[in-house]
Protein backbone atom coordinates (compact mmCIF):
# COMPACT_ATOMS: atom_id res chain seq x y z
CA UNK A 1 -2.61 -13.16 -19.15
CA UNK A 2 -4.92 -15.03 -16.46
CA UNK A 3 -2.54 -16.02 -13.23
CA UNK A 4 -3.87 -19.25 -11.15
CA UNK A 5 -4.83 -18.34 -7.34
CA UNK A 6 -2.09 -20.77 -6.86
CA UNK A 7 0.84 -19.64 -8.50
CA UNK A 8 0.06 -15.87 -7.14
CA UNK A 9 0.05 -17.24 -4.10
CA UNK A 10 3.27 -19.01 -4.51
CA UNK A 11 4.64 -15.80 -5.74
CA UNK A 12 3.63 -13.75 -2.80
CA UNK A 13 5.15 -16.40 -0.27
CA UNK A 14 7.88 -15.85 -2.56
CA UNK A 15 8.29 -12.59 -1.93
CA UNK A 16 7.51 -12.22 0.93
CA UNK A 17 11.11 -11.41 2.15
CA UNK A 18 11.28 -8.80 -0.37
CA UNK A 19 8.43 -7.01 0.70
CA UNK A 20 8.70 -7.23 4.32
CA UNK A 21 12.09 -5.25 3.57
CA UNK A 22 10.06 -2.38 1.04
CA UNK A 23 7.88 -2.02 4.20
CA UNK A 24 10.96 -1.65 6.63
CA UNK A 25 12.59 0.89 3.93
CA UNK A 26 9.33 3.35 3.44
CA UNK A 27 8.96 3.22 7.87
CA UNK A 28 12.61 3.91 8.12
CA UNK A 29 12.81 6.98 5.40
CA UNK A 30 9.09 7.67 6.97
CA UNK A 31 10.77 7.85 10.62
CA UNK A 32 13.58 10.00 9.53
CA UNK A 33 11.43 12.44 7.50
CA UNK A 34 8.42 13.10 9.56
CA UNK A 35 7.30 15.99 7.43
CA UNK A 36 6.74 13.37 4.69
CA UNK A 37 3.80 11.89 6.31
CA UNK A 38 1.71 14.95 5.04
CA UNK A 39 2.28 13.76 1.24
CA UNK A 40 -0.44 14.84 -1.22
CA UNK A 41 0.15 11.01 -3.41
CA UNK A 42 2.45 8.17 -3.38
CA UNK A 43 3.28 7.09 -7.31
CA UNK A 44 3.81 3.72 -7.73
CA UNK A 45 6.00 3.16 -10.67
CA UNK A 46 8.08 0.50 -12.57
CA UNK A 47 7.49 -3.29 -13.03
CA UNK A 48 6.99 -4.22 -9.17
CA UNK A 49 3.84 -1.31 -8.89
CA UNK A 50 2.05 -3.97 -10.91
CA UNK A 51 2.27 -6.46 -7.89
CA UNK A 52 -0.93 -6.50 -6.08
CA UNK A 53 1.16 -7.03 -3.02
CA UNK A 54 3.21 -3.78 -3.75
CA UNK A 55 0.16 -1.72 -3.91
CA UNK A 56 -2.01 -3.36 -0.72
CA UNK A 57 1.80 -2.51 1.26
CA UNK A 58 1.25 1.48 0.12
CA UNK A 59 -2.84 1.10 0.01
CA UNK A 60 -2.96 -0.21 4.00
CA UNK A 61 0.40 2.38 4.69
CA UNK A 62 -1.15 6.18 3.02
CA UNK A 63 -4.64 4.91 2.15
CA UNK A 64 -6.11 4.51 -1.13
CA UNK A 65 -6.73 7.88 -1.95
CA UNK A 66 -2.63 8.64 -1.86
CA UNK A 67 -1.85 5.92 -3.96
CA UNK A 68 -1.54 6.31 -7.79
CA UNK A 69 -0.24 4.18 -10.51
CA UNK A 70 0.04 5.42 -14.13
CA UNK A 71 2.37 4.52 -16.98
CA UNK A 72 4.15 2.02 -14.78
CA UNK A 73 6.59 1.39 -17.55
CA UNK A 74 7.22 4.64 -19.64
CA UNK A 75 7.85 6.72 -16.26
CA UNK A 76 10.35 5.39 -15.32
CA UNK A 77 12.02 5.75 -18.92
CA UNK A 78 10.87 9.29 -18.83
CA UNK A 79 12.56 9.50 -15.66
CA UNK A 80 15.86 8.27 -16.59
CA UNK A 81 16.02 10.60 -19.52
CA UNK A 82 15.48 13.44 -17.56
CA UNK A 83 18.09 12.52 -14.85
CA UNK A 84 20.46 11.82 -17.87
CA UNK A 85 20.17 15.55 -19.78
CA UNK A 86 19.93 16.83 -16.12
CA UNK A 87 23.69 15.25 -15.11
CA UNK A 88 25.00 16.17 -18.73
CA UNK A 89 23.62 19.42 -18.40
């Protein structure tokens, strides 16, 4: 599906607030855990790693060759279920 310039622009304005915080959130965790500036990848998962917005905010923050997005969607599922037979043992 084709999104207008417009509405994607509208959307960003939009969100604007919301990634403004995401940006806050990774300095702050960044500022507490210096060591994690040395990071081999960032993996961009889940629905909002399809947000060209999302992305730039990592791409501009570790650099292009850091970020990675695969399986946005089952990874997170695949996730889950490991958490869940990890807490149920």
């Amino acid at each position: 599906m084709k999104v207008s310039p417009q509405a994607s622009g509208e959307f960003e304005t939009a969100s604007r607030t919301l990634l403004d915080e995401l940006s806050q959130c990774t300095e702050g965790l960044l500022a507490k855990h210096p060591e994690a500036r040395d990071i081999d990848a960032v993996f961009l998962t889940g629905g909002s790693s399809q947000i060209p917005a999302v992305r730039e905010l990592y791409v501009k923050r570790f650099g292009e060759e850091r970020v990675r997005t695969a399986d946005a969607f089952t990874s997170v599922a695949e996730s889950l279920d490991r958490a869940s037979a990890w807490l149920t043992g």
